[in-house]
C-alpha atoms as a PDB file:
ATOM      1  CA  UNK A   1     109.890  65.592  97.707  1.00  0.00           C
ATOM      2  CA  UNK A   2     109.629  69.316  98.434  1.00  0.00           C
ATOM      3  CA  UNK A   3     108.518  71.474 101.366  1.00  0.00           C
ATOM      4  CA  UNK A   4     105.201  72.465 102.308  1.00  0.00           C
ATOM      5  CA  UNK A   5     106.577  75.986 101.854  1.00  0.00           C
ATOM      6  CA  UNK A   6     107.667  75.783  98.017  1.00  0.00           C
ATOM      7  CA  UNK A   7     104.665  73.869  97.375  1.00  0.00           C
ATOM      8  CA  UNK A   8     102.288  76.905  98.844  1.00  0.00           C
ATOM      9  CA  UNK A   9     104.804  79.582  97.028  1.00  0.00           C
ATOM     10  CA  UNK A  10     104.428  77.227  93.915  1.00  0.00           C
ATOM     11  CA  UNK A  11     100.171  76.715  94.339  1.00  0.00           C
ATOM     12  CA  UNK A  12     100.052  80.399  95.126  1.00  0.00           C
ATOM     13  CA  UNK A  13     102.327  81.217  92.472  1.00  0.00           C
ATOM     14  CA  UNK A  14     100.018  78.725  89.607  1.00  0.00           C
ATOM     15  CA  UNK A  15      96.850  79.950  91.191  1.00  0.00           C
ATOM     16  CA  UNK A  16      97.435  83.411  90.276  1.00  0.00           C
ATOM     17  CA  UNK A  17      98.626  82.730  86.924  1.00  0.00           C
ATOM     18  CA  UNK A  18      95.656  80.658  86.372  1.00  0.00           C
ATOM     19  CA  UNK A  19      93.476  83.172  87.210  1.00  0.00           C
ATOM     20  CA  UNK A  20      94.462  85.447  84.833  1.00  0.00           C
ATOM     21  CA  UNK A  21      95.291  83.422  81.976  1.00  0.00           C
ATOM     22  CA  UNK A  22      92.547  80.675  81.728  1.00  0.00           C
ATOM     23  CA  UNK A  23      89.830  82.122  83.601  1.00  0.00           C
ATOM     24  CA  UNK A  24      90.126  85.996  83.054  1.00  0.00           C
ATOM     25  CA  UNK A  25      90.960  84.515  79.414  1.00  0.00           C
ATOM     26  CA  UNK A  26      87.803  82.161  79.139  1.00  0.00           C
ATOM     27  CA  UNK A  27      85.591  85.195  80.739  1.00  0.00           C
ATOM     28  CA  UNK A  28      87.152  87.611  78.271  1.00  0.00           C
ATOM     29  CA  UNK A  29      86.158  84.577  74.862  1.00  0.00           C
ATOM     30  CA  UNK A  30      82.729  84.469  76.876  1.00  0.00           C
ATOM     31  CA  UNK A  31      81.982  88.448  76.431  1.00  0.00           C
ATOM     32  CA  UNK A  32      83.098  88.536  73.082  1.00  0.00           C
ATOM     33  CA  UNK A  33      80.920  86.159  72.007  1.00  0.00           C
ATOM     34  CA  UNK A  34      78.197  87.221  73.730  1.00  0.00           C
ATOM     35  CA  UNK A  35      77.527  84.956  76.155  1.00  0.00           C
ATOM     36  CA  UNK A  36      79.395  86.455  79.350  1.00  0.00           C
ATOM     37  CA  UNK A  37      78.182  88.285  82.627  1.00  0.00           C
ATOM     38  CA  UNK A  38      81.269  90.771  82.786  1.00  0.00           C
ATOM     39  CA  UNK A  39      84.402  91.957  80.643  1.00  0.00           C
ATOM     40  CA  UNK A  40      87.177  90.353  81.676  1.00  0.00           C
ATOM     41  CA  UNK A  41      89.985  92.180  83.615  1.00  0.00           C
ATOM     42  CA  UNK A  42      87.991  94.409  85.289  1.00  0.00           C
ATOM     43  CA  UNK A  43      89.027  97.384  87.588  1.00  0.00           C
ATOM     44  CA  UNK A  44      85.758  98.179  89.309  1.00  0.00           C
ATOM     45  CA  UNK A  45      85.903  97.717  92.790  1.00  0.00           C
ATOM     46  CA  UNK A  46      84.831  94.562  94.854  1.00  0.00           C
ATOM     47  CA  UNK A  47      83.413  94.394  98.267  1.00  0.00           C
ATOM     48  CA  UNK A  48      84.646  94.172 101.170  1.00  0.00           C
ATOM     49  CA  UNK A  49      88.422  96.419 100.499  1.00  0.00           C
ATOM     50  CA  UNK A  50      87.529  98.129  97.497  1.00  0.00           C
ATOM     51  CA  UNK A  51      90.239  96.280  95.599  1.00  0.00           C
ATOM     52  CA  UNK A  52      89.863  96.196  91.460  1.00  0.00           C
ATOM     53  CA  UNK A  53      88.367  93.002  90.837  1.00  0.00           C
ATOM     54  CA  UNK A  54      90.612  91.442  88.714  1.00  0.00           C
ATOM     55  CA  UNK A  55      93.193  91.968  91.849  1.00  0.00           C
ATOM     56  CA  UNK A  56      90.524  90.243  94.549  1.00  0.00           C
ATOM     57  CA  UNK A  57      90.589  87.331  91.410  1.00  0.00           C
ATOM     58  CA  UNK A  58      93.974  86.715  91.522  1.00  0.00           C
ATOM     59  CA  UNK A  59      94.399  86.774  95.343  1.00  0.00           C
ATOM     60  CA  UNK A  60      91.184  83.872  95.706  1.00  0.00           C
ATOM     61  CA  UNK A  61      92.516  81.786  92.690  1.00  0.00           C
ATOM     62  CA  UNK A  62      96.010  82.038  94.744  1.00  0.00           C
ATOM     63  CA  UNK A  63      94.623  80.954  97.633  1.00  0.00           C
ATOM     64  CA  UNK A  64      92.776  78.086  95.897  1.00  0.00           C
ATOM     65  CA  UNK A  65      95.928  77.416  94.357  1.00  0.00           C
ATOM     66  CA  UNK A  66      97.765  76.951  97.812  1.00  0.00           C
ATOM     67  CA  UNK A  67      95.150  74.544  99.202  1.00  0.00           C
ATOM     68  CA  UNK A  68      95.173  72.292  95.822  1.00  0.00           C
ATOM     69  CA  UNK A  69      99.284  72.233  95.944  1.00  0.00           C
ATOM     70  CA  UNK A  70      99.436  71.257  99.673  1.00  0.00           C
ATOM     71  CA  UNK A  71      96.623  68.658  98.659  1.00  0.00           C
ATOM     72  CA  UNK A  72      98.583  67.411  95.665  1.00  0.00           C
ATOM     73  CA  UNK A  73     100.803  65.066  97.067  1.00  0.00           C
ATOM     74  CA  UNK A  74      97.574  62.743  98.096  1.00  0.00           C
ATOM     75  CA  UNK A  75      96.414  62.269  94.519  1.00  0.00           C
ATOM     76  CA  UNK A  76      97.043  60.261  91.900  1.00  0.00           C
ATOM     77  CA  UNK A  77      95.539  61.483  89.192  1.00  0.00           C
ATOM     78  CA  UNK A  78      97.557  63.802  86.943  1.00  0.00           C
ATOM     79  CA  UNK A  79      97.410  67.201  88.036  1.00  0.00           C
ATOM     80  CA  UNK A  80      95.065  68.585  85.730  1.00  0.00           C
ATOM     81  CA  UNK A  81      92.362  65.775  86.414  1.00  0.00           C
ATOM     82  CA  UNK A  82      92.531  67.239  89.680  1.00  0.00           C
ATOM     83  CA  UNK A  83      92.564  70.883  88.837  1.00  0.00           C
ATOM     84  CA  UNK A  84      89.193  70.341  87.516  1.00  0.00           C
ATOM     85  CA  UNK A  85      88.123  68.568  90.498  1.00  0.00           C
ATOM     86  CA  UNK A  86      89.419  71.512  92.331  1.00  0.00           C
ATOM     87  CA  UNK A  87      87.810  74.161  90.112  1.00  0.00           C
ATOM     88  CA  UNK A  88      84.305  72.499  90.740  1.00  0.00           C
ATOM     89  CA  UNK A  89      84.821  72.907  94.682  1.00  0.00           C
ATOM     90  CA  UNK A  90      86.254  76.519  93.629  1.00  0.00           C
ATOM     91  CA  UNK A  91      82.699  76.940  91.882  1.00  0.00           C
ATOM     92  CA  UNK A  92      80.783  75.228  94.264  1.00  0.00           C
ATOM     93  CA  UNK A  93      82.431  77.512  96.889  1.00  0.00           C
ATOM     94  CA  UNK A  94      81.321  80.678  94.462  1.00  0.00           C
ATOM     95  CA  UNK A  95      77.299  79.639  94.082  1.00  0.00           C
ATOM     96  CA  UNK A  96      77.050  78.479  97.672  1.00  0.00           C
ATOM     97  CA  UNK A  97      79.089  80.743  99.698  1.00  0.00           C
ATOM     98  CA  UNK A  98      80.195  83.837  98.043  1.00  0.00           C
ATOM     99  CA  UNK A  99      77.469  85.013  96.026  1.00  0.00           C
ATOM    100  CA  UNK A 100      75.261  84.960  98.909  1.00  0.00           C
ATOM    101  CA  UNK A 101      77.912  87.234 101.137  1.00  0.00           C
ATOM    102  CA  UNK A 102      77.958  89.702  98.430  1.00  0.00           C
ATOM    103  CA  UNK A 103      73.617  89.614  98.747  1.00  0.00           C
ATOM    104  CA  UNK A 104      73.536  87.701  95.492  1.00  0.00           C
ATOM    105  CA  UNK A 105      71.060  85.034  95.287  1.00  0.00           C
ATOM    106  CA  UNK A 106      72.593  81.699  96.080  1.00  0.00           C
ATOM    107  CA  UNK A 107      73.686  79.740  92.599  1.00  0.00           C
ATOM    108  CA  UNK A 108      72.384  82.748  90.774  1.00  0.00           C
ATOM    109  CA  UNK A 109      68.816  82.094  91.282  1.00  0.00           C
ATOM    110  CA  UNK A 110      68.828  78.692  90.094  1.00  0.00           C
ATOM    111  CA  UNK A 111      69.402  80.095  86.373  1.00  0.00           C
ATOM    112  CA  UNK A 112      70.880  77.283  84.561  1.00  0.00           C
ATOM    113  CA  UNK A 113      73.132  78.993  82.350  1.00  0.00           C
ATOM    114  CA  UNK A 114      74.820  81.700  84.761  1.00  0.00           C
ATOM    115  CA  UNK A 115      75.711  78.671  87.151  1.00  0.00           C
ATOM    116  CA  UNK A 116      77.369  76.396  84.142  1.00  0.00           C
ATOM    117  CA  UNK A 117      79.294  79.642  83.414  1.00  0.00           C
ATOM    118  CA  UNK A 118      80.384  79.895  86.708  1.00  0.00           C
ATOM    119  CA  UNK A 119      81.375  76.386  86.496  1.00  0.00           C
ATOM    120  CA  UNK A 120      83.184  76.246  83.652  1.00  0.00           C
ATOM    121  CA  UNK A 121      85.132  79.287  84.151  1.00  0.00           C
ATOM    122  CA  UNK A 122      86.408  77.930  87.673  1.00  0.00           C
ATOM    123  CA  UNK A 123      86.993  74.695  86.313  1.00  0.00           C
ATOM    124  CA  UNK A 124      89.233  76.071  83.604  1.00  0.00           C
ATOM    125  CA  UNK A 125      91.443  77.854  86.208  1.00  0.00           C
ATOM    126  CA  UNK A 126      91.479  74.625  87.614  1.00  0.00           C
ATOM    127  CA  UNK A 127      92.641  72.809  84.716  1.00  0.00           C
ATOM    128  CA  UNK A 128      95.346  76.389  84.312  1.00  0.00           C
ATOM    129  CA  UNK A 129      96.534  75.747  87.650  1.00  0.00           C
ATOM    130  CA  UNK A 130      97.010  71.827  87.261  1.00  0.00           C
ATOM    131  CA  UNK A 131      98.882  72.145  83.809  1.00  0.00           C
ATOM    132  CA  UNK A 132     101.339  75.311  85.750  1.00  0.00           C
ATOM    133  CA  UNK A 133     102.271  73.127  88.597  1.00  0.00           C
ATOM    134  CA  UNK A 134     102.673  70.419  86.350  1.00  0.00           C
ATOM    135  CA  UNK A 135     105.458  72.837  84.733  1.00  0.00           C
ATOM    136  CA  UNK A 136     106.709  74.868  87.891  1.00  0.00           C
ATOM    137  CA  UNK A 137     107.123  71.892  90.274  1.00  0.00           C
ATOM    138  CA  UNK A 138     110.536  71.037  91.148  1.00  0.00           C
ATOM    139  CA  UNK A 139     112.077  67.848  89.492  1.00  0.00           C
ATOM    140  CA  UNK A 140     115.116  65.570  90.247  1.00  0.00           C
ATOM    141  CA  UNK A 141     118.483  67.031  88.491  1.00  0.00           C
ATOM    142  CA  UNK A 142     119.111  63.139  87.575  1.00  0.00           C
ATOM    143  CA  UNK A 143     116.428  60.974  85.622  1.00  0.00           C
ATOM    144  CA  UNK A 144     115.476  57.404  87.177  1.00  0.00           C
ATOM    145  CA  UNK A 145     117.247  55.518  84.540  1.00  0.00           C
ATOM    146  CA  UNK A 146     120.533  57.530  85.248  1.00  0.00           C
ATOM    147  CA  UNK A 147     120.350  57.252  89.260  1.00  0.00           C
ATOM    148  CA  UNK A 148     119.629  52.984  88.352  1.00  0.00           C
ATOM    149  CA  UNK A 149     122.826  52.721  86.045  1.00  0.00           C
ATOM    150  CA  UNK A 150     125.002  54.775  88.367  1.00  0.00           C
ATOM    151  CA  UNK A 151     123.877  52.454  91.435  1.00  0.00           C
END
């Protein structure tokens, strides 16, 4: 089993990845078509550093990515049932608790569609970040059935 420290360099490492890829990805097909809030990748700035926003993005879905890799090892599931699971706390966490910081109304106003957007969007970083840990995490140089017939 690994450390604690590779598996926050790996959950950082997936979370960021994720971010960009799947969500920033998902946000981008959503625009396209019509049906998103923003453009995907942006560069504006973002309360409270003035940071591009795409940057503050990939820092949260890094640091969501550290708490669901240090989590990890008490699950069961496969990893990217539970990188859904952890990109419906991620949007939970967005409605409830960051939209109101930045003087947003909490879960956009009740508007049904803007919160399943949110929603989906974090849960597909979720399901990004459980499919690259899946791929990133370290694994045993010998197979089972080898380590069995050399015993």
């Amino acid at each position: 089993m690994e450390s604690a420290a590779t598996r926050v360099c790996l959950g950082f490492s997936a979370g960021a990845i994720a971010a960009l890829v799947f969500h920033q990805g998902l946000a981008e097909i959503f625009d396209q078509i019509g049906i998103g809030r923003n453009a995907a990748f942006r560069l504006a700035a973002t309360w409270p550093f003035g940071v591009p926003a795409v940057v503050s993005l990939s820092f949260w879905g890094a640091m969501y990515g550290v708490v669901f890799a240090l989590l990890m090892p008490r699950f069961r599931r496969p990893l990217w049932q539970f990188g859904i699971a952890m990109g419906l706390l991620a949007g939970c966490m967005t409605l409830f608790v960051v939209l109101p910081l930045k003087g947003m109304p909490v879960a956009h106003g009740w508007a049904m569609w803007p919160i399943a957007r949110t929603l989906i969007l974090t849960m597909s970083w979720g399901l990004g970040a459980g499919l690259i840990l899946l791929l990133i995490q370290p694994r045993p140089l010998l197979r089972p059935a080898v380590r069995a017939v050399q015993a």
